[in-house]
N, C-alpha and C. Protein backbone atom coordinates (compact mmCIF):
# COMPACT_ATOMS: atom_id res chain seq x y z
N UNK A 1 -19.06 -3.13 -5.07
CA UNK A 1 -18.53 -4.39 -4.60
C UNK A 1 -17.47 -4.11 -3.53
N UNK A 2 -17.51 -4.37 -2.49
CA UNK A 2 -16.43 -4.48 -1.52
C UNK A 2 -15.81 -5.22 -1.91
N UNK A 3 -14.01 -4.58 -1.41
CA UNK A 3 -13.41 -4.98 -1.78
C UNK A 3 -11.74 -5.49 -0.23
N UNK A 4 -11.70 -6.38 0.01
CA UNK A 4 -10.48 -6.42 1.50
C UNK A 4 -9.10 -6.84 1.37
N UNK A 5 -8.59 -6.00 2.08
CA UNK A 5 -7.15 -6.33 1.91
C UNK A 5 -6.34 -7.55 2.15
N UNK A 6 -5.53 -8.49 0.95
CA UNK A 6 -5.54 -9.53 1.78
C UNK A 6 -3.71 -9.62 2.64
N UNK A 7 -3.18 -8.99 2.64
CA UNK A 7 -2.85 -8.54 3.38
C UNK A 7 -2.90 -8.58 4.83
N UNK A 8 -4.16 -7.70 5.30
CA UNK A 8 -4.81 -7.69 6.68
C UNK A 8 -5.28 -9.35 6.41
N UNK A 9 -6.22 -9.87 5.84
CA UNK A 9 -6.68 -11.46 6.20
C UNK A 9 -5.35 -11.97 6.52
N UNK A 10 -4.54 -11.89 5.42
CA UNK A 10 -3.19 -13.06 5.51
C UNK A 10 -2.95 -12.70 7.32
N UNK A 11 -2.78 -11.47 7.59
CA UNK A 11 -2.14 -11.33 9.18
C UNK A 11 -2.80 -11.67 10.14
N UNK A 12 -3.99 -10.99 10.16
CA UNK A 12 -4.96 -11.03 11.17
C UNK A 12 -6.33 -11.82 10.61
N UNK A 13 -6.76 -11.94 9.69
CA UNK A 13 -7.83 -12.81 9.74
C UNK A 13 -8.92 -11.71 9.09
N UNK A 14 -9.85 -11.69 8.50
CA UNK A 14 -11.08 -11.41 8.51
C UNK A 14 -12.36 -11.33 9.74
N UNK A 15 -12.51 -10.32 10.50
CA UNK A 15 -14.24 -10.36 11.06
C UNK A 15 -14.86 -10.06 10.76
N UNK A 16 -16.18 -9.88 11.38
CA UNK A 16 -17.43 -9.27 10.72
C UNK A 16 -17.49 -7.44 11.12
N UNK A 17 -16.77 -7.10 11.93
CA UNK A 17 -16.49 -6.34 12.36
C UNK A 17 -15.12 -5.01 11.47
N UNK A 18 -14.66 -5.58 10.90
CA UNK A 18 -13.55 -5.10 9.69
C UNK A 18 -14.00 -4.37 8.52
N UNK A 19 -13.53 -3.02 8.62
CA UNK A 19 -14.06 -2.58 7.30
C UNK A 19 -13.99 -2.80 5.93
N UNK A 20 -14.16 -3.07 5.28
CA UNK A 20 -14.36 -3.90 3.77
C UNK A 20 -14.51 -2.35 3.32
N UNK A 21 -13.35 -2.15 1.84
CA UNK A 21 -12.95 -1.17 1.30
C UNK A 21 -14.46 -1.25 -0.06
N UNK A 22 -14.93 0.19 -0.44
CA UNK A 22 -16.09 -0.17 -1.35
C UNK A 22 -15.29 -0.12 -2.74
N UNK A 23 -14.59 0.74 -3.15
CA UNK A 23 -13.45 1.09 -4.04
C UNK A 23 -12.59 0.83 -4.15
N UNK A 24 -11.35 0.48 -5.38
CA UNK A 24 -10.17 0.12 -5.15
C UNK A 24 -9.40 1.11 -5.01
N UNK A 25 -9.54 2.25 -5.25
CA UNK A 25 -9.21 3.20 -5.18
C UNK A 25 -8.92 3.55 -3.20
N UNK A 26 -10.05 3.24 -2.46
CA UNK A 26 -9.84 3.16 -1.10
C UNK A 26 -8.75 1.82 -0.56
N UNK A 27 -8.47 1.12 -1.61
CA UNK A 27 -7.98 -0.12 -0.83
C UNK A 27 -6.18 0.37 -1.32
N UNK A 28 -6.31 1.05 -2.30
CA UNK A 28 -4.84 1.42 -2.66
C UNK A 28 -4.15 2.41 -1.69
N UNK A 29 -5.75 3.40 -1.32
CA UNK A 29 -5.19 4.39 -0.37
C UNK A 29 -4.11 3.99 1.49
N UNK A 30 -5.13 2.76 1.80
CA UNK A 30 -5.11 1.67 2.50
C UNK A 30 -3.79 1.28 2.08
N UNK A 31 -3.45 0.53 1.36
CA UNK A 31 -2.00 0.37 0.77
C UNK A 31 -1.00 1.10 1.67
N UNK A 32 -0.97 2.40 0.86
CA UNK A 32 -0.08 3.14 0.94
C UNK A 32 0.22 3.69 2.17
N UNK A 33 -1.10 4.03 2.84
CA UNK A 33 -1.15 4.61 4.30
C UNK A 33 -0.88 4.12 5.30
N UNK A 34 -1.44 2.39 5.33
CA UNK A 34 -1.33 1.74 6.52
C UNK A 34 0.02 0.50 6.13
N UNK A 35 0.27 0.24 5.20
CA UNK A 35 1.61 -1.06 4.99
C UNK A 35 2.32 -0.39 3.95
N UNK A 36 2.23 1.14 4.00
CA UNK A 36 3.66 1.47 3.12
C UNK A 36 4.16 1.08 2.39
N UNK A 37 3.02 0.56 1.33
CA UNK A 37 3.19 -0.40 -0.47
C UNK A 37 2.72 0.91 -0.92
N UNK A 38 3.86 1.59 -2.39
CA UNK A 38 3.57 2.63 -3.24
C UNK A 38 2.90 1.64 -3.95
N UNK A 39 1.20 2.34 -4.58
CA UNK A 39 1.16 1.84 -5.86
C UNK A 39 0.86 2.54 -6.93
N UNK A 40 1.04 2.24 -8.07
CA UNK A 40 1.18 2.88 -9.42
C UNK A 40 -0.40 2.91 -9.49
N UNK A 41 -1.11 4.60 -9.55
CA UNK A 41 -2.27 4.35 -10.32
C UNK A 41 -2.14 4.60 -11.45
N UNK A 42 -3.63 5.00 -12.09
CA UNK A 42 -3.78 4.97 -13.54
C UNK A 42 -3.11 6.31 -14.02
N UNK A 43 -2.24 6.47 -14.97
CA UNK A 43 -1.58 7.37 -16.07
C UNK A 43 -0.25 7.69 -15.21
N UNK A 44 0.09 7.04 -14.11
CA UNK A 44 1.52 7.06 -13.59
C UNK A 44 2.21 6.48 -14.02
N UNK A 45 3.75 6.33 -14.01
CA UNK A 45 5.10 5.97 -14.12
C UNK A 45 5.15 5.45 -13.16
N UNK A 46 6.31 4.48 -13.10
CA UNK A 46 6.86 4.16 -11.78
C UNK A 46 7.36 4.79 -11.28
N UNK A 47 7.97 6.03 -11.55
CA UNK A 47 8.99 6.71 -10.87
C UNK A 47 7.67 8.04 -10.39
N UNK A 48 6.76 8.46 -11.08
CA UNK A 48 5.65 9.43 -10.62
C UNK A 48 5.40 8.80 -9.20
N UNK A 49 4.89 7.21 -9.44
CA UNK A 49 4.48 6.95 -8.22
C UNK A 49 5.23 6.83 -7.06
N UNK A 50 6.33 6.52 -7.37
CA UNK A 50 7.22 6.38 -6.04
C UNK A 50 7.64 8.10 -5.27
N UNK A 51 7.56 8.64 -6.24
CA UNK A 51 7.54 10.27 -5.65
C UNK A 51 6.17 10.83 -5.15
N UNK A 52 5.35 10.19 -5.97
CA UNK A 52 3.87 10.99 -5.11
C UNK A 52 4.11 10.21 -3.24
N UNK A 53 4.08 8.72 -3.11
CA UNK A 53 4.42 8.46 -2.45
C UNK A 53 5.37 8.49 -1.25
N UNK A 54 6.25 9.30 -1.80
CA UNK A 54 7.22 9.70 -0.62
C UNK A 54 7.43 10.89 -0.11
N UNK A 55 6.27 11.61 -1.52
CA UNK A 55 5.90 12.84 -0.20
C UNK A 55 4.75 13.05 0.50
N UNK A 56 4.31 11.71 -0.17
CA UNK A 56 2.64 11.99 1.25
C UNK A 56 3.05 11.36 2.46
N UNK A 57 3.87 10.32 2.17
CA UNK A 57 4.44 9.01 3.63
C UNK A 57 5.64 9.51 3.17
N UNK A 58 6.72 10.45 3.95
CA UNK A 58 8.11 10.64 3.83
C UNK A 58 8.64 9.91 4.90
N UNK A 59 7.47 9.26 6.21
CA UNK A 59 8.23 8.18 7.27
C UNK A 59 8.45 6.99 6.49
N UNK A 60 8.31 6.74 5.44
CA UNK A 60 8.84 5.48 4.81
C UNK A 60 9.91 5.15 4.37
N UNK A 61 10.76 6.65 4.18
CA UNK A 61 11.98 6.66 4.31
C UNK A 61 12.99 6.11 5.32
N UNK A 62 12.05 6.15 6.60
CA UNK A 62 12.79 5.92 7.54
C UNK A 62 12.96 4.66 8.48
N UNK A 63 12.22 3.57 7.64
CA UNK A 63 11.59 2.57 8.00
C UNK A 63 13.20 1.66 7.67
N UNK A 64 13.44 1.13 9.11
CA UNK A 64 14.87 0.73 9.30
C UNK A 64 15.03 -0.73 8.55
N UNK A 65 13.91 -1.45 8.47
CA UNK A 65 14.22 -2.76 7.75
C UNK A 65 14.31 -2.08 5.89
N UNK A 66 13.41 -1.48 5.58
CA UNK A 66 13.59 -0.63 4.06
C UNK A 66 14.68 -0.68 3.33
N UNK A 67 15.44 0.48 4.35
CA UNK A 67 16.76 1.22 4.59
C UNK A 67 18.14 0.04 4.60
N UNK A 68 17.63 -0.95 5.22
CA UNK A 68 18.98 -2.03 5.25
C UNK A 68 18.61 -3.02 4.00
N UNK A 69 17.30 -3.24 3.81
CA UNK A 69 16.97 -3.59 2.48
C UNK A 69 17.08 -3.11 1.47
N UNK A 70 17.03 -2.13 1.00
CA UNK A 70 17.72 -1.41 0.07
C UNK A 70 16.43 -0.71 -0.55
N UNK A 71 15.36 -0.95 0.06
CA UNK A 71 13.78 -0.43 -0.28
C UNK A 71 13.43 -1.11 -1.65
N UNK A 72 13.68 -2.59 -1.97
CA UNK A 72 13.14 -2.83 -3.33
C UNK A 72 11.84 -3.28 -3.05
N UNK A 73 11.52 -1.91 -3.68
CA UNK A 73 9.84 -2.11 -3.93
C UNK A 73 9.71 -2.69 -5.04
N UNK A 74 8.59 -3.95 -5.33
CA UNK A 74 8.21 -4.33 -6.66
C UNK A 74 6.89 -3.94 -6.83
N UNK A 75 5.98 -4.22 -7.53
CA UNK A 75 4.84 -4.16 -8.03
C UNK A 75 3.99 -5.77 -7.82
N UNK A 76 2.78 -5.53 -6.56
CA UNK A 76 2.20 -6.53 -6.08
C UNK A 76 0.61 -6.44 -6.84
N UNK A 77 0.50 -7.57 -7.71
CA UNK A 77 -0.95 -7.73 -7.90
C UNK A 77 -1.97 -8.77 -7.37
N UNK A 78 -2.98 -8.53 -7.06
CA UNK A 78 -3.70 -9.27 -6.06
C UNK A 78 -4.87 -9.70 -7.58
């Protein structure tokens, strides 16, 4: 089952042309890679995940709105 970020719809819209994730597993990767949302997979902690996360994307550290925000990440379910 494909699966799309809504996210990308909310911003830009859906085309026919847009890749549609087959796995959620690809849409988490997506997550993390392209809008710099850690998410908790299966048999993680919150705190596992926020460290796996900041050393695969350590530019997220540096992300100036974050940084003045204080980086509160919550936990987003779709």
């Amino acid at each position: 089952m494909a699966v799309a970020c809504k996210i990308c719809i909310k911003s830009k819209g859906v085309r026919g042309s847009d890749k549609l994730f087959e796995t959620q597993e690809e849409l988490n990767d997506h997550l993390e890679s392209y809008h710099h949302m850690p998410v908790i997979r299966k048999g993680e902690s919150k705190e596992e995940a926020i460290k796996r996360f900041l050393e695969n994307y350590p530019a997220a550290r540096k992300c100036p709105k974050c940084i003045a925000e204080g980086a509160p990440w919550t936990k987003i379910t779709f």
